[in-house]
Protein backbone atom coordinates (compact mmCIF):
# COMPACT_ATOMS: atom_id res chain seq x y z
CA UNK A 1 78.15 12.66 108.44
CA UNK A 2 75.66 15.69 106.81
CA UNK A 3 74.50 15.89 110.93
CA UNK A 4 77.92 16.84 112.22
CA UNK A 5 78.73 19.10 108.72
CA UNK A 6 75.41 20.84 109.51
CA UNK A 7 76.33 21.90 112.61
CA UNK A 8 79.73 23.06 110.96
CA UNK A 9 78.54 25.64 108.80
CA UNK A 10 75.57 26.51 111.16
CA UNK A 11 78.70 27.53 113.64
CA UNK A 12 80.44 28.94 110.61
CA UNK A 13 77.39 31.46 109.53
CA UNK A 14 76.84 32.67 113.31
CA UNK A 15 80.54 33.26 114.23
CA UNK A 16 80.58 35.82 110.80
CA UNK A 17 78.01 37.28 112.25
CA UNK A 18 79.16 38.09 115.46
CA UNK A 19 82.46 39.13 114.21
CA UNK A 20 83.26 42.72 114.98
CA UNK A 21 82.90 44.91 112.01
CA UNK A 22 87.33 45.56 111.52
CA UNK A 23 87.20 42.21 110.84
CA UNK A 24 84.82 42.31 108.04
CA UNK A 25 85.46 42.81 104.14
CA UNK A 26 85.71 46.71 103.79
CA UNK A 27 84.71 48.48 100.44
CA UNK A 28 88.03 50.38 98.93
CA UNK A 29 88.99 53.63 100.37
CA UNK A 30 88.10 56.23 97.54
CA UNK A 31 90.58 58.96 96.72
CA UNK A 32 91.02 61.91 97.98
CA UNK A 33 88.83 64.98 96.96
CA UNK A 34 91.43 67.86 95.52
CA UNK A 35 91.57 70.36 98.83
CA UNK A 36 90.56 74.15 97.77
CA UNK A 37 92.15 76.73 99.25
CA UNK A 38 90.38 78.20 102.33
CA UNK A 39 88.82 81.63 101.86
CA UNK A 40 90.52 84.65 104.22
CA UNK A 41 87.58 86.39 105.68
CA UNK A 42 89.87 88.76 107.08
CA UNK A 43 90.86 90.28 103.62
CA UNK A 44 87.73 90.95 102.16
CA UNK A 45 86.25 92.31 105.98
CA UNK A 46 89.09 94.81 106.02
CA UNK A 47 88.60 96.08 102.68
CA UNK A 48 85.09 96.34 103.51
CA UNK A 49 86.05 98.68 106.79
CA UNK A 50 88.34 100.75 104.70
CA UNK A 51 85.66 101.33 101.63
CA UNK A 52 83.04 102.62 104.78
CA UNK A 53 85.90 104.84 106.55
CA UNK A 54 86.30 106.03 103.42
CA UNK A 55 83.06 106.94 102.78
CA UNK A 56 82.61 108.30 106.29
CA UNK A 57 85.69 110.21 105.75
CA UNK A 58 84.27 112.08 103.08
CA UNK A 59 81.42 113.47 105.64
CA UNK A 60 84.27 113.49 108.56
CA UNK A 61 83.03 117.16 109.82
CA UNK A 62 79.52 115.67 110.79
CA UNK A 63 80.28 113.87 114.60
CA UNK A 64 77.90 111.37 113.70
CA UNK A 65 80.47 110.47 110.63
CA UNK A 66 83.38 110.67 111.87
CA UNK A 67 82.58 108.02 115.02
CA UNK A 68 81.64 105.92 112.52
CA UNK A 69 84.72 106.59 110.52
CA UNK A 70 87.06 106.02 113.76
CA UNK A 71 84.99 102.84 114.12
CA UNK A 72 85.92 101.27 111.35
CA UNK A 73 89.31 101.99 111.16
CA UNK A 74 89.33 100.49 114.50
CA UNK A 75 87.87 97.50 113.52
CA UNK A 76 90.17 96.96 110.22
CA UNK A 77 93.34 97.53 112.67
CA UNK A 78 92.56 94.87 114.43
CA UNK A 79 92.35 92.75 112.08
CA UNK A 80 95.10 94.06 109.98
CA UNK A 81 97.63 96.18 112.44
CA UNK A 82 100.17 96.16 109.93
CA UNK A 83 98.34 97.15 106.89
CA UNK A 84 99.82 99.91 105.15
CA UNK A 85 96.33 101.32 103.67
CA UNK A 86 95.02 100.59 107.17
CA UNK A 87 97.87 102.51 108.88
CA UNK A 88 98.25 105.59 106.30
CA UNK A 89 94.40 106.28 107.04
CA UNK A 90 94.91 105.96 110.52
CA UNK A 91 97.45 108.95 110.15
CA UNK A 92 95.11 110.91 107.74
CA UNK A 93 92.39 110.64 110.71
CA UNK A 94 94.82 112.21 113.38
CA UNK A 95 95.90 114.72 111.22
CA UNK A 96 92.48 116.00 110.75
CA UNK A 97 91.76 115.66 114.33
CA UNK A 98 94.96 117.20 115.08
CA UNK A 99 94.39 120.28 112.91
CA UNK A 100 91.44 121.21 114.20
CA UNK A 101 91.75 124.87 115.57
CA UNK A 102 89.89 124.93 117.82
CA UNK A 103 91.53 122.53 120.17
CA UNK A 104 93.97 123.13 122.58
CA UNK A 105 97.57 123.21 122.26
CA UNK A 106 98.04 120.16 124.63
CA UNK A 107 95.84 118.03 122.54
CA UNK A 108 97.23 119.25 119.81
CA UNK A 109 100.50 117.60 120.16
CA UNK A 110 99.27 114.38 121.64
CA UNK A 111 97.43 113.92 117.82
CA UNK A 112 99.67 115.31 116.18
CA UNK A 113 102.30 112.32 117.87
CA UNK A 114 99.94 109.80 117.23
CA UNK A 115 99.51 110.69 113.75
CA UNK A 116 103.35 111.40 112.76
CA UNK A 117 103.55 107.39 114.38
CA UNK A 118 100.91 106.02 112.52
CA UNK A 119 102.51 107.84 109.16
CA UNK A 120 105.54 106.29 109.89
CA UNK A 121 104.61 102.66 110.41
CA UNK A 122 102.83 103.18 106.94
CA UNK A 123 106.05 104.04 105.27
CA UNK A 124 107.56 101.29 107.09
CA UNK A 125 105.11 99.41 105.65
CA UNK A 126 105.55 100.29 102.39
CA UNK A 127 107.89 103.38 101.60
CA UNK A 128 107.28 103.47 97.95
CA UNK A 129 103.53 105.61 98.30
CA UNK A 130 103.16 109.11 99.27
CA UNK A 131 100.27 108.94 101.63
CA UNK A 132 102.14 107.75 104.45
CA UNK A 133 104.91 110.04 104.02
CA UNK A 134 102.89 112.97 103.66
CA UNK A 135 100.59 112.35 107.17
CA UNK A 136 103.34 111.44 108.89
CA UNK A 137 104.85 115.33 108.08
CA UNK A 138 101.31 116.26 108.75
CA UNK A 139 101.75 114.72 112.38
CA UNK A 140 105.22 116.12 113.13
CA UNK A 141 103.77 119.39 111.76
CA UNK A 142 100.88 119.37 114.51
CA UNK A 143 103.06 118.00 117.03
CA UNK A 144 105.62 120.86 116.59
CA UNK A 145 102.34 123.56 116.75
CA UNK A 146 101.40 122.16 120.09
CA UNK A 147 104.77 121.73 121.66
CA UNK A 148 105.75 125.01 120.32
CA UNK A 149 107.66 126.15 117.35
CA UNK A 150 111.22 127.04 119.53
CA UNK A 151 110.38 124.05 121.74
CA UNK A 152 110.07 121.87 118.73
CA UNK A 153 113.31 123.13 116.71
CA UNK A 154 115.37 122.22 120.19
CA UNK A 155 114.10 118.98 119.92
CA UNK A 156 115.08 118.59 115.86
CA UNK A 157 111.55 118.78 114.63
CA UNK A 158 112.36 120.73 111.72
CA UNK A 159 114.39 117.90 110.03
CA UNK A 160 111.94 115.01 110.56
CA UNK A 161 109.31 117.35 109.30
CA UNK A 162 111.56 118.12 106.63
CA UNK A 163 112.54 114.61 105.38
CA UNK A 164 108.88 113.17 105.29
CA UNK A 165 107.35 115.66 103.36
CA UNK A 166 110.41 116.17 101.02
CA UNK A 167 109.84 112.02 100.75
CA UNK A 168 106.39 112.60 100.12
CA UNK A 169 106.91 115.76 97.21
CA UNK A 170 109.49 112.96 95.87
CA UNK A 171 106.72 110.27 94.94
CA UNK A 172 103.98 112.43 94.20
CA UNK A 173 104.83 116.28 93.53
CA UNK A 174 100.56 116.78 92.84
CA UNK A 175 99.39 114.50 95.96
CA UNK A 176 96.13 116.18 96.82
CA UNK A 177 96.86 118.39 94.11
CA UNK A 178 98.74 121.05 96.06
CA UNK A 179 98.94 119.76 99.69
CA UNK A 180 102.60 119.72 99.67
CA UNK A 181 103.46 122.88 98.77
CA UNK A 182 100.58 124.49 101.12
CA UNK A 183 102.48 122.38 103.83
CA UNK A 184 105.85 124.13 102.90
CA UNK A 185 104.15 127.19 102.97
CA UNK A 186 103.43 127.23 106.40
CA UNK A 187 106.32 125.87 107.24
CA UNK A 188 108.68 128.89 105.97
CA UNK A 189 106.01 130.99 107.62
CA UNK A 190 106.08 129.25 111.16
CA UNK A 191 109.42 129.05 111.53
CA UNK A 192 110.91 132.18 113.62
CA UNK A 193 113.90 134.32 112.49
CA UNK A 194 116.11 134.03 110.99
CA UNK A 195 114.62 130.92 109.67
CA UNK A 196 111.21 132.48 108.78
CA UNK A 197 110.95 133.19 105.05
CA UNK A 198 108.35 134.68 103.79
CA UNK A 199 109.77 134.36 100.16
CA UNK A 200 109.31 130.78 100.41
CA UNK A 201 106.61 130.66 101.97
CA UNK A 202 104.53 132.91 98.74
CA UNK A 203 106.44 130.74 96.62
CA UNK A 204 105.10 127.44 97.70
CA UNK A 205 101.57 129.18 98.66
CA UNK A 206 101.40 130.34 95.13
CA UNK A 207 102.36 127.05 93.75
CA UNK A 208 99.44 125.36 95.56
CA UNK A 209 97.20 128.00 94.34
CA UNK A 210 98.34 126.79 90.71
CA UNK A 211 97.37 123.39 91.37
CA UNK A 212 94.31 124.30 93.13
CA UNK A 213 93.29 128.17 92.86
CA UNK A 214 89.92 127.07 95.14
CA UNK A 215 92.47 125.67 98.11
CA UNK A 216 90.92 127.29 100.90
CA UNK A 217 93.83 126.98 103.18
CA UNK A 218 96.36 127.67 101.15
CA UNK A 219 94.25 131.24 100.54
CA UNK A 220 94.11 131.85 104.21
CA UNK A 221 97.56 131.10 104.99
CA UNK A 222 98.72 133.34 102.45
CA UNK A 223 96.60 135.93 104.20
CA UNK A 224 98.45 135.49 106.99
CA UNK A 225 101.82 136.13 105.90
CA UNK A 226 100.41 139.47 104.24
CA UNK A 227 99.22 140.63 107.32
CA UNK A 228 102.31 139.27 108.64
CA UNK A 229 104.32 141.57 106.68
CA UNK A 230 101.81 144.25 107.17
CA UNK A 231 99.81 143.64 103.71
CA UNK A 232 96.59 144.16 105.01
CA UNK A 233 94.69 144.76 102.15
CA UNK A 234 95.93 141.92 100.50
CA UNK A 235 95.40 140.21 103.40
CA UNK A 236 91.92 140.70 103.49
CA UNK A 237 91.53 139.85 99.85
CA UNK A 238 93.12 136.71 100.29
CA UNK A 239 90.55 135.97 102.99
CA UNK A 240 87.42 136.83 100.72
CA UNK A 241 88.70 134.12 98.37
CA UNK A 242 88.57 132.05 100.76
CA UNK A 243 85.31 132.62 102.01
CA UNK A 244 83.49 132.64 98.52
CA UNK A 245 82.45 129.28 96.79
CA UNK A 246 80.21 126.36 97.79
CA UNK A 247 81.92 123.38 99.47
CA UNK A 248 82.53 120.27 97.58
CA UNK A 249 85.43 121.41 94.71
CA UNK A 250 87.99 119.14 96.23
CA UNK A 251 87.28 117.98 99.80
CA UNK A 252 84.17 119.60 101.48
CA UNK A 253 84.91 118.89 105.24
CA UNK A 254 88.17 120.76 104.23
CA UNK A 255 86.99 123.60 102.49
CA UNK A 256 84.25 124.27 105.23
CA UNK A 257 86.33 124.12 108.11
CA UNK A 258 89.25 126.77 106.59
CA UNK A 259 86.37 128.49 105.12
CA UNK A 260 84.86 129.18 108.53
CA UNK A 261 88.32 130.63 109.51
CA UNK A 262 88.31 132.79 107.00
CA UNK A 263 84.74 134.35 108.18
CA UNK A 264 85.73 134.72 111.81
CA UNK A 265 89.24 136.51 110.60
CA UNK A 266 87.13 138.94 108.52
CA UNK A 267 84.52 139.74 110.91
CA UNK A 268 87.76 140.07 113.92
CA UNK A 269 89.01 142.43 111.23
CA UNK A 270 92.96 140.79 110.58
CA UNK A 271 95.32 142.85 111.38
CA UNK A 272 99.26 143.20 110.77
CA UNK A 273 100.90 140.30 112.39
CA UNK A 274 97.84 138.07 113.33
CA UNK A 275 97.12 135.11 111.78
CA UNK A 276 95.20 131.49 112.66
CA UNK A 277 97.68 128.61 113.56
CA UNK A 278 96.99 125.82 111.56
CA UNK A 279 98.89 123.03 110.61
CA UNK A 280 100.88 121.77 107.39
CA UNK A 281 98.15 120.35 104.85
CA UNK A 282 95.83 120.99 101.82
């Protein structure tokens, strides 16, 4: 009998072993780990682009910086497209390139559209903040300069321009501290008779002054509407404020730019009735 029971556990012990291993005992499943939450990349990598554009922004009248600065607002709209503080820079960057004067009337517009659509996805975006409100009035502005000022009131400029900035004054009366009212200041000055007001226009000029007597545009376009109404003198003195002090008060790209306006216009030698076209700003 222990022969034929020998061979029974024998075949017992090898057919355990060959078993496959589903069959054999498996230790207890342990519990789940608690899932975290995956990081976003994307987040942090966009507000990383948008710090850098900022800081390029800052040196935007160097070509160098302001390649860079395009760059990296291209790089956080792609990965953000509907971001308002993506989309309102976007608009600040067209208005700048858009108010350049030195470029053509043409490309003038084709910013300024670009810009006035950027500013207005931003306040899509979030209407409550002045930024995109006032670039997108900065866009229509520059839009209406290149199409032309008649050209652009046929179309019904004048109230689109109208609405964003007065949406823009609404939220933040001291945005840029005084960009608003320069921006209505040129406004009543662009705008041909019997629309033209020159009134206005001093008022608003002068109320930008108050917020920021070193506003370098806001001194040359009030030079402008002297000579305009044949003020030269005071036209002239407007334009050697604006010339005087070292960049960097408020926005140093800014101030150079306007200032170098100022220098050509006083070395032309303004006279009644000129003036530089820029666009509404501060």
């Amino acid at each position: 009998m222990l022969l034929p029971m020998a061979r029974f556990l024998l075949f017992a012990v090898v057919a355990a072993l060959a078993a496959p291993p589903s069959i054999l005992a498996q230790p207890a499943p342990l519990p789940d780990a608690p899932r975290q939450a995956a990081p976003n990349p994307s987040a942090a990598d966009v507000s990383a682009l948008l710090a850098d554009a900022d800081r390029t922004y800052e040196r935007r009248d160097d070509p160098a910086a302001l390649v860079a600065h395009r760059a990296r607002l291209a790089d956080a709209e792609k990965l953000a497209p509907n971001d308002y503080e993506v989309l309102w820079r976007l608009a600040r960057m067209y208005f700048w390139l858009a108010d350049d004067p030195k470029i053509k009337n043409e490309e003038k517009s084709k910013l300024g559209k670009t810009g006035w659509d950027y500013g207005d996805r931003a306040t899509a975006a979030n209407p409550k903040r002045a930024e995109g409100w006032h670039f997108a009035a900065g866009g229509v502005g520059n839009y209406a300069l290149g199409i032309g000022v008649l050209t652009a009131l046929r179309q019904g400029i004048e109230g689109k321009f109208k609405e964003r900035l007065s949406r823009a004054e609404q939220i933040d009366p001291d945005f840029q501290n005084g960009a608003i009212q320069t921006a209505w200041g040129r406004f009543w000055y662009e705008l041909p008779w019997p629309k033209y007001s020159p009134d206005r226009s001093q008022k608003s000029l002068a109320a930008a002054l108050k917020k920021n007597p070193a506003n370098v545009r806001a001194h040359v376009y009030l030079a402008d509407l002297h000579a305009k109404e044949d003020r030269p003198d005071q036209a002239r003195a407007e334009l050697q404020l604006a010339a005087t002090g070292a960049p960097g008060r408020y926005d140093a790209p800014e101030e150079r730019r306007w200032q170098e306006v100022a220098r050509r216009k006083l070395a032309e030698g303004q006279t009644p009735r000129s003036g530089v076209r820029g666009s509404e700003g501060g």
